[in-house]
Protein backbone atom coordinates (compact mmCIF):
# COMPACT_ATOMS: atom_id res chain seq x y z
CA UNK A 1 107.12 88.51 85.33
CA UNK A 2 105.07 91.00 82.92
CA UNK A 3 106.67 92.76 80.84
CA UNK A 4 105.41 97.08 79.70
CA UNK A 5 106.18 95.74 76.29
CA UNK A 6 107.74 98.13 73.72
CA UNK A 7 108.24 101.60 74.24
CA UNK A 8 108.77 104.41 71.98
CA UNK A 9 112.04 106.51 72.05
CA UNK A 10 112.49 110.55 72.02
CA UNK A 11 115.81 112.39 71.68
CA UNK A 12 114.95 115.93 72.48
CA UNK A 13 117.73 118.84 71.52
CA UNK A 14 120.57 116.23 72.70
CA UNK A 15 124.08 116.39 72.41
CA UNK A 16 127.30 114.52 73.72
CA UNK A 17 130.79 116.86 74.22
CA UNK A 18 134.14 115.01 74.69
CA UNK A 19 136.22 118.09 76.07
CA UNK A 20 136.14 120.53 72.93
CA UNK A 21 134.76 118.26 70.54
CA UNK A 22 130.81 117.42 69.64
CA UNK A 23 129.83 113.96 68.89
CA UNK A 24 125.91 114.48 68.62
CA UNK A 25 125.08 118.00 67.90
CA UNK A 26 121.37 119.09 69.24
CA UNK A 27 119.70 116.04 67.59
CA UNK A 28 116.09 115.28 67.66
CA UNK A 29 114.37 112.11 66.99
CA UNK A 30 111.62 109.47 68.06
CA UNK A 31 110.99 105.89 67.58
CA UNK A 32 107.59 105.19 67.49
CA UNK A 33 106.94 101.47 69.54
CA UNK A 34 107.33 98.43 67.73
CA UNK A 35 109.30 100.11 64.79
CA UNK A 36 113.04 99.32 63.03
CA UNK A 37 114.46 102.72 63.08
CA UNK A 38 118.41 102.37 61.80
CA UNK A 39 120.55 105.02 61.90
CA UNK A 40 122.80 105.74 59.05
CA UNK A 41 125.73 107.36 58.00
CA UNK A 42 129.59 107.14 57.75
CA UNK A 43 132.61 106.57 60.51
CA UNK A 44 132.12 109.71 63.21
CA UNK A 45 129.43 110.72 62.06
CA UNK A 46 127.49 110.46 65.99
CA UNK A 47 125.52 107.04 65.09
CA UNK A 48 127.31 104.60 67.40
CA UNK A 49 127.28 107.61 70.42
CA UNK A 50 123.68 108.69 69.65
CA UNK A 51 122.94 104.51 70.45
CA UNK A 52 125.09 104.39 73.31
CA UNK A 53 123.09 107.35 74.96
CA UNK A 54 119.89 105.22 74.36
CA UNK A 55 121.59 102.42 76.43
CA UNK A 56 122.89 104.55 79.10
CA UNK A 57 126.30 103.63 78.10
CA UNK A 58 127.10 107.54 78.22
CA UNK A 59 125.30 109.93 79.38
CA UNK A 60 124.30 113.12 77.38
CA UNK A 61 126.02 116.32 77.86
CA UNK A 62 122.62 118.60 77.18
CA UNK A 63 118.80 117.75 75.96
CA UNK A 64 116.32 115.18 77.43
CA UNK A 65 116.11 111.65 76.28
CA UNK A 66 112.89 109.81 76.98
CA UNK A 67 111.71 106.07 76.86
CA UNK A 68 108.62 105.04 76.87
CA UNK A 69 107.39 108.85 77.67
CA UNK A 70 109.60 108.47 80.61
CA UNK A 71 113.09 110.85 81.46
CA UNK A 72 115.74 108.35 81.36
CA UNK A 73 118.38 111.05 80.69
CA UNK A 74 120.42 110.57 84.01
CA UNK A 75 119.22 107.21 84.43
CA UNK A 76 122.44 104.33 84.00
CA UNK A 77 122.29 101.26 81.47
CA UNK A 78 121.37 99.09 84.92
CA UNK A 79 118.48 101.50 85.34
CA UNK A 80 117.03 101.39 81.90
CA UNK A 81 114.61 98.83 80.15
CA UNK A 82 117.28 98.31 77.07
CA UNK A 83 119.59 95.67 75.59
CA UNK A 84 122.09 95.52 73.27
CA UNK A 85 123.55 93.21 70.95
CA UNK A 86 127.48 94.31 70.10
CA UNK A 87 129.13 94.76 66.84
CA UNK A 88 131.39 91.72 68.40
CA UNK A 89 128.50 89.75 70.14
CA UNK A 90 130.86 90.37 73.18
CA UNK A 91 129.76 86.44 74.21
CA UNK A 92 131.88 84.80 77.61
CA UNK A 93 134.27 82.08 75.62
CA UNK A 94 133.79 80.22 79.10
CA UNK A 95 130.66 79.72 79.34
CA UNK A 96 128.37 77.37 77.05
CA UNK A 97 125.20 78.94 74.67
CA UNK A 98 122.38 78.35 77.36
CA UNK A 99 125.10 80.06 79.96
CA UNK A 100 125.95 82.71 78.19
CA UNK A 101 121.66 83.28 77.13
CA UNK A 102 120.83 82.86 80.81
CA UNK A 103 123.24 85.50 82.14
CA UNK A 104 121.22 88.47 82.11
CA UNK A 105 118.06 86.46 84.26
CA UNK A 106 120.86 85.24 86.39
CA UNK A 107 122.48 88.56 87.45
CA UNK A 108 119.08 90.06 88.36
CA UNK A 109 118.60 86.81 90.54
CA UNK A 110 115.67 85.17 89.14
CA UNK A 111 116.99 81.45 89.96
CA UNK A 112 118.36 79.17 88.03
CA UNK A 113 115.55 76.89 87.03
CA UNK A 114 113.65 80.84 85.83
CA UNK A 115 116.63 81.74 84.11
CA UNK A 116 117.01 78.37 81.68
CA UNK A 117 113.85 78.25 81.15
CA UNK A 118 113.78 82.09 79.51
CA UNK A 119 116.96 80.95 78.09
CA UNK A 120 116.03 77.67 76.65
CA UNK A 121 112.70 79.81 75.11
CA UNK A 122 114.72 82.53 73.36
CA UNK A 123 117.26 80.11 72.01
CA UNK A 124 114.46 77.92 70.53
CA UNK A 125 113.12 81.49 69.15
CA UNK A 126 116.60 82.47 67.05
CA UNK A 127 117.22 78.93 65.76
CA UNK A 128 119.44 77.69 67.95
CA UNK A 129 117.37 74.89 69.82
CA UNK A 130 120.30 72.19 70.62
CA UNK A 131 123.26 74.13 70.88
CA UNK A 132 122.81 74.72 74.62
CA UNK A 133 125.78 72.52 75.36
CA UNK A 134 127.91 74.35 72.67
CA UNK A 135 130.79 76.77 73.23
CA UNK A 136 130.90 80.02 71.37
CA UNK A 137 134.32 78.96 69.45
CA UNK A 138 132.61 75.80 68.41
CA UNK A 139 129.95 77.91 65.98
CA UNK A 140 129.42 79.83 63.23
CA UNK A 141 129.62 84.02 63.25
CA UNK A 142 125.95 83.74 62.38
CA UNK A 143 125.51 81.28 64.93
CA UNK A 144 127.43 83.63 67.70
CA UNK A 145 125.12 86.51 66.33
CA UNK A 146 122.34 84.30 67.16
CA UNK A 147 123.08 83.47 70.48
CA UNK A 148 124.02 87.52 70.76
CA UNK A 149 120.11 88.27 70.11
CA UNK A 150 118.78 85.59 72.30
CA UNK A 151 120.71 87.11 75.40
CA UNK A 152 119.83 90.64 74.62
CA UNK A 153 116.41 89.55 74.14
CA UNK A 154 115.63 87.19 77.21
CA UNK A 155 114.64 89.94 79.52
CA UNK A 156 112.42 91.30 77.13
CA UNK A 157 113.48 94.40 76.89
CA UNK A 158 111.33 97.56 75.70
CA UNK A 159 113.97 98.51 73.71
CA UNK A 160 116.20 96.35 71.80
CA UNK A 161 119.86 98.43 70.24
CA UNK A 162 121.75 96.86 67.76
CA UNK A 163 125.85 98.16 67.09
CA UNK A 164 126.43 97.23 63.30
CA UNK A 165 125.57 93.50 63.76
CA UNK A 166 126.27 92.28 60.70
CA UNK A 167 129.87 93.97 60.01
CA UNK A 168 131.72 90.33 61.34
CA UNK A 169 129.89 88.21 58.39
CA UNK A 170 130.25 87.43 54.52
CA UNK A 171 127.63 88.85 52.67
CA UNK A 172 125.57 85.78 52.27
CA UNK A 173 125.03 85.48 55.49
CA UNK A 174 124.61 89.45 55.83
CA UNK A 175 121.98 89.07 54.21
CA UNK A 176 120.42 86.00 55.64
CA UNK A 177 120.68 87.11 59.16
CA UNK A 178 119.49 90.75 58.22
CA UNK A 179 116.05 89.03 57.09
CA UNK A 180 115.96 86.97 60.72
CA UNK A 181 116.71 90.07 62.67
CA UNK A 182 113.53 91.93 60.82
CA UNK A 183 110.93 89.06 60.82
CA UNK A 184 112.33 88.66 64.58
CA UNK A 185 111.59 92.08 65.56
CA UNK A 186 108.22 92.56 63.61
CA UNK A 187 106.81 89.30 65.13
CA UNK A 188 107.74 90.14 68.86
CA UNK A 189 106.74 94.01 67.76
CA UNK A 190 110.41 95.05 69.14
CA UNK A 191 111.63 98.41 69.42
CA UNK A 192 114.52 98.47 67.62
CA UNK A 193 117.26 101.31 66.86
CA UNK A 194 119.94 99.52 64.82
CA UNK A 195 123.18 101.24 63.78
CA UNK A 196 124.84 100.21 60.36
CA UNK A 197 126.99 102.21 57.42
CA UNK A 198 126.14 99.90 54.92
CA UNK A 199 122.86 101.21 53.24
CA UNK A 200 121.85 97.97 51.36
CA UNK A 201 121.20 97.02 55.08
CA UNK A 202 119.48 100.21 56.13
CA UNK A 203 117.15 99.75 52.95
CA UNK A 204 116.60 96.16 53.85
CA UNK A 205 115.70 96.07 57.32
CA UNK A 206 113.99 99.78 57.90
CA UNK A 207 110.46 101.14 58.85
CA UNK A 208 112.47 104.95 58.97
CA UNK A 209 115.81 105.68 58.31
CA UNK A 210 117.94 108.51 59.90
CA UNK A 211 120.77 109.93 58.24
CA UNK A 212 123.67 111.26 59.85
CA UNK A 213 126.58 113.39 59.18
CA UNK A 214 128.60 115.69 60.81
CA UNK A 215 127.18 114.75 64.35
CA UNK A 216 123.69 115.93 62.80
CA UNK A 217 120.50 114.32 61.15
CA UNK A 218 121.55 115.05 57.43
CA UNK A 219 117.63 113.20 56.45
CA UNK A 220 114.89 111.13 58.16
CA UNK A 221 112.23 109.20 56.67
CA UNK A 222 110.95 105.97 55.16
CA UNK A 223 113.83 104.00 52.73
CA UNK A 224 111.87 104.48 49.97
CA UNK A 225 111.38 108.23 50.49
CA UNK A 226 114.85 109.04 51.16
CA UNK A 227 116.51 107.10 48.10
CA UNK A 228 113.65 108.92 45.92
CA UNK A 229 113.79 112.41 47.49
CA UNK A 230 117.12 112.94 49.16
CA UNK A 231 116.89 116.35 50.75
CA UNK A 232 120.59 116.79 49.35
CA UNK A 233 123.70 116.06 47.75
CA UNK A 234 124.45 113.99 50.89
CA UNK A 235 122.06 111.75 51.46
CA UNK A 236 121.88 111.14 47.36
CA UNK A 237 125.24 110.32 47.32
CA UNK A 238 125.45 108.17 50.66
CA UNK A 239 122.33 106.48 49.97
CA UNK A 240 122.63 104.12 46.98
CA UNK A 241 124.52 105.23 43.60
CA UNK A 242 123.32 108.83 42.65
CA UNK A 243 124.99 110.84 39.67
CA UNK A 244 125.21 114.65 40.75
CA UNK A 245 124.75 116.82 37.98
CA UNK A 246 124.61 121.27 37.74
CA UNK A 247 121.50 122.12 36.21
CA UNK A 248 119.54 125.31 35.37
CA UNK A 249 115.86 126.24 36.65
CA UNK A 250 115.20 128.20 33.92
CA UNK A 251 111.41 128.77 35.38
CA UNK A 252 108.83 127.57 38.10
CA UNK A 253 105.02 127.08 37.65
CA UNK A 254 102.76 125.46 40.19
CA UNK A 255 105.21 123.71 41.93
CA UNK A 256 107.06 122.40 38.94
CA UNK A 257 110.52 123.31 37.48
CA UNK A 258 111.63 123.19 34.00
CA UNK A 259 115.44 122.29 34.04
CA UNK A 260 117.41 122.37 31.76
CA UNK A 261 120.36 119.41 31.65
CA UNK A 262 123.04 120.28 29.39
CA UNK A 263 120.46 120.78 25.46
CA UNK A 264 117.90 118.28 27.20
CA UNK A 265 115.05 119.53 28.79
CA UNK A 266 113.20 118.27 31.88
CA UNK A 267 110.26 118.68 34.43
CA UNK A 268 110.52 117.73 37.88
CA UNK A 269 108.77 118.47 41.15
CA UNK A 270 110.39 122.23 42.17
CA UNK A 271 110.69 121.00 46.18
CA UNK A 272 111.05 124.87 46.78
CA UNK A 273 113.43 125.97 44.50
CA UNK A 274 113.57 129.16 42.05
CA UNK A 275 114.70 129.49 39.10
CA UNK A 276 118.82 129.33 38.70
CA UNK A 277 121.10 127.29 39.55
CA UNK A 278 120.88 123.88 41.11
CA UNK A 279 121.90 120.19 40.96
CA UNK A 280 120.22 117.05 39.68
CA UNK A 281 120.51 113.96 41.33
CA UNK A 282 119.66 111.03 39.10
CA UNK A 283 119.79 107.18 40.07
CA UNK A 284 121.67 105.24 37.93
CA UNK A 285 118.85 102.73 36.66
CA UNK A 286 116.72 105.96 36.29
CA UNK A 287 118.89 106.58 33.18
CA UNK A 288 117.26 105.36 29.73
CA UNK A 289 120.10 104.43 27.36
CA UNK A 290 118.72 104.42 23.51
CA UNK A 291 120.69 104.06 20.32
CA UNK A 292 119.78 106.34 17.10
CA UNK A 293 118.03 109.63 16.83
CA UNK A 294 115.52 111.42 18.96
CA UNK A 295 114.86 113.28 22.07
CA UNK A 296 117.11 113.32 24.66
CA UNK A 297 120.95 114.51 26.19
CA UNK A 298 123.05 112.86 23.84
CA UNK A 299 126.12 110.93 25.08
CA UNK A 300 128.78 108.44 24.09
CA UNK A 301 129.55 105.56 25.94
CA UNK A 302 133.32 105.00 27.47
CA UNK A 303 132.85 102.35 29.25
CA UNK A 304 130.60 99.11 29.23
CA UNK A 305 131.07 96.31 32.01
CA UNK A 306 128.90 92.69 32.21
CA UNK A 307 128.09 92.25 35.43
CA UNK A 308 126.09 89.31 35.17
CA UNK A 309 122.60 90.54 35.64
CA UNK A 310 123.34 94.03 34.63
CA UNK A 311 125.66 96.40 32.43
CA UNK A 312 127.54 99.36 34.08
CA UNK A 313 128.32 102.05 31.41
CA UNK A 314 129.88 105.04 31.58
CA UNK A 315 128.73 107.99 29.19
CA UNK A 316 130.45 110.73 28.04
CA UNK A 317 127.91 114.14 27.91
CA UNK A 318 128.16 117.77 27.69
CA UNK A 319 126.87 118.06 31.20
CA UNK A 320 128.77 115.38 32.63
CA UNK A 321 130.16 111.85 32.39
CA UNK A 322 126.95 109.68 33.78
CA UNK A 323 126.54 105.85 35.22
CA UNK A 324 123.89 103.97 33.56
CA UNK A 325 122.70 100.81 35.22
CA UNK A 326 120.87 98.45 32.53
CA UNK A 327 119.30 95.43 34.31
CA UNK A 328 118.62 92.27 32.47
CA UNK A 329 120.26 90.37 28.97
CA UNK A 330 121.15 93.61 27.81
CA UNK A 331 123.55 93.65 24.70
CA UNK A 332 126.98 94.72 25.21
CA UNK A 333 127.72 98.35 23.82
CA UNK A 334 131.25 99.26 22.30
CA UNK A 335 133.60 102.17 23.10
CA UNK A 336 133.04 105.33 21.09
CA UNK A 337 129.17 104.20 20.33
CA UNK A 338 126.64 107.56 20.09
CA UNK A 339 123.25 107.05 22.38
CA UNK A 340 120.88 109.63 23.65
CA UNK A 341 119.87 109.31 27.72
CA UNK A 342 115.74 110.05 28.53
CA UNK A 343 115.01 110.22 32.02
CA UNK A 344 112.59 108.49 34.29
CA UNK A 345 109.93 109.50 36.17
CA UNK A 346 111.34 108.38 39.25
CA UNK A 347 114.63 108.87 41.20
CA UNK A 348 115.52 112.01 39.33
CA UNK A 349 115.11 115.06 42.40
CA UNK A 350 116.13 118.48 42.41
CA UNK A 351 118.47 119.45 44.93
CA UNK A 352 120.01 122.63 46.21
CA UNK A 353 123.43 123.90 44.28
CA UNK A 354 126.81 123.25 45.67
């Protein structure tokens, strides 16, 4: 059986209406083949619906959806080249690992020496070489998750979805099994759209990253560009810790903006604002804590927790009060202790007032 391989994924001006209400709101994406695009973003927000139209699962009220350059848009889940792997790996309790792997083969009726064999290869591929005999109650949530993947994966399909597939472990094994899913995909060169609202995750797993809210795309882009340049208070806020602070363009000049933050002054990259108001958002390690006199906003610190490899500290300014991350053996600082904050040159981005 050959397979097309992986194929990209458009949404084109698509939304999905329950009655009166508007789940996905005229959203536009694509996934180019062989990427890890995850979309992001809190509970009803459209993530989980915008998937579910990739799968066929439901069926979008306007726009086109395309796979592989192909209009799938009226096409059902049976008609579609797509799998899915189930925020609660939805495995039969009945039926044993190689079973429950060997399903999808079996239903298209493929016979039953074809359908171990594709079985037996994608267990061997997640880990799980033998636990054919096993039952799903006799292993481990990773271990279920496991045998989740093989399944969706045995028919080798151009698109591979994945429903918040981590939300059922602790984070150890989050985190293990988040590193297995993305050396998985980039060695078979999978297209993948995985769904998650935890943004470690997103971070960890990504080529793009698409953030929703409000049924919309709030941001898209690479993890690194949208922790660095969040487009606005949003996306700073949802992705990663991000202190939001009212600023001042007090001018503009070729593209840069002199802002003033409470008495300290800064420069940062204008990203098409004018002069007056606007917010700041600054990342909390982007802070630079430093005792005695010299430039800077200067602060008191309220607050100052060990954390093992890291301090959080709370300081009091006239702008507002901030969270400073210090990584490392820091000293610990007392209550009521006068410091001045610098800023980086990184993860410090103007962004539009209100």
């Amino acid at each position: 059986m050959t397979k097309a391989g992986p194929a990209s994924v458009e949404f084109r001006n698509v939304s999905m209406r329950y009655g009166a209400v508007t789940a996905v709101d005229d959203v536009s994406f694509a996934i180019e083949a062989g990427k890890l695009v995850t979309l992001l973003g809190p509970s009803g927000c459209g993530k989980t619906t915008t998937l579910r139209m990739i799968a066929g699962l439901e069926i979008a009220s306007a726009g086109q959806i395309l796979i592989g350059g192909k209009d799938v848009t009226r096409l059902s889940a049976a008609d579609r080249d797509v799998s899915m792997v189930f925020q609660s790996y939805a495995l039969f309790p009945h039926m044993s690992v190689l079973e429950n792997a060997a399903y999808g083969p079996t239903v298209k009726g493929l016979g039953k020496d074809v359908a171990r064999e594709m079985a037996l290869s994608k267990l061997a591929l997640v880990g799980l070489k033998g636990f054919e005999n096993r039952y799903p109650s006799e292993l481990s949530g990773g271990q279920q998750q496991r045998v989740a993947v093989a399944r969706a994966l045995v028919l080798e399909p151009q698109v591979l979805l994945f429903d918040e597939p981590l939300s059922n472990l602790d984070a150890k094994l989050r985190r293990r099994v988040r590193e297995e899913i993305r050396e998985l995909q980039q060695s078979l060169n999978l297209t993948v759209a995985y769904v998650t609202h935890d943004q470690e995750e997103a971070l960890a797993v990504s080529d793009r990253i698409i953030v929703m809210s409000n049924s919309r795309i709030a941001q898209e882009g690479a993890p690194r560009e949208l922790y660095e340049e969040p487009a606005n208070a949003f996306v700073a806020d949802f992705i990663g810790d991000a202190n939001l602070i009212d600023v001042t363009i007090r001018s503009v000049a070729e593209g840069r903006a002199d802002v003033a933050i409470g008495s300290a002054s800064v420069s940062l990259p204008a990203r098409g604002l004018g002069p007056g108001p606007a917010r700041v958002a600054v990342r909390p390690e982007s802070l630079i804590l430093s005792e005695g006199a010299g430039a800077g906003l200067p602060g008191t610190i309220r607050k100052c927790t060990y954390l093992g490899n890291h301090l959080d500290i709370i300081v009091e300014t006239e702008a507002a009060d901030l969270f400073v991350v210090q990584y490392g053996a820091r000293p610990m600082l007392a209550e009521g202790t006068s410091v001045k904050l610098g800023f980086a040159n990184s993860g410090v981005t103007l962004i539009p007032p209100g």
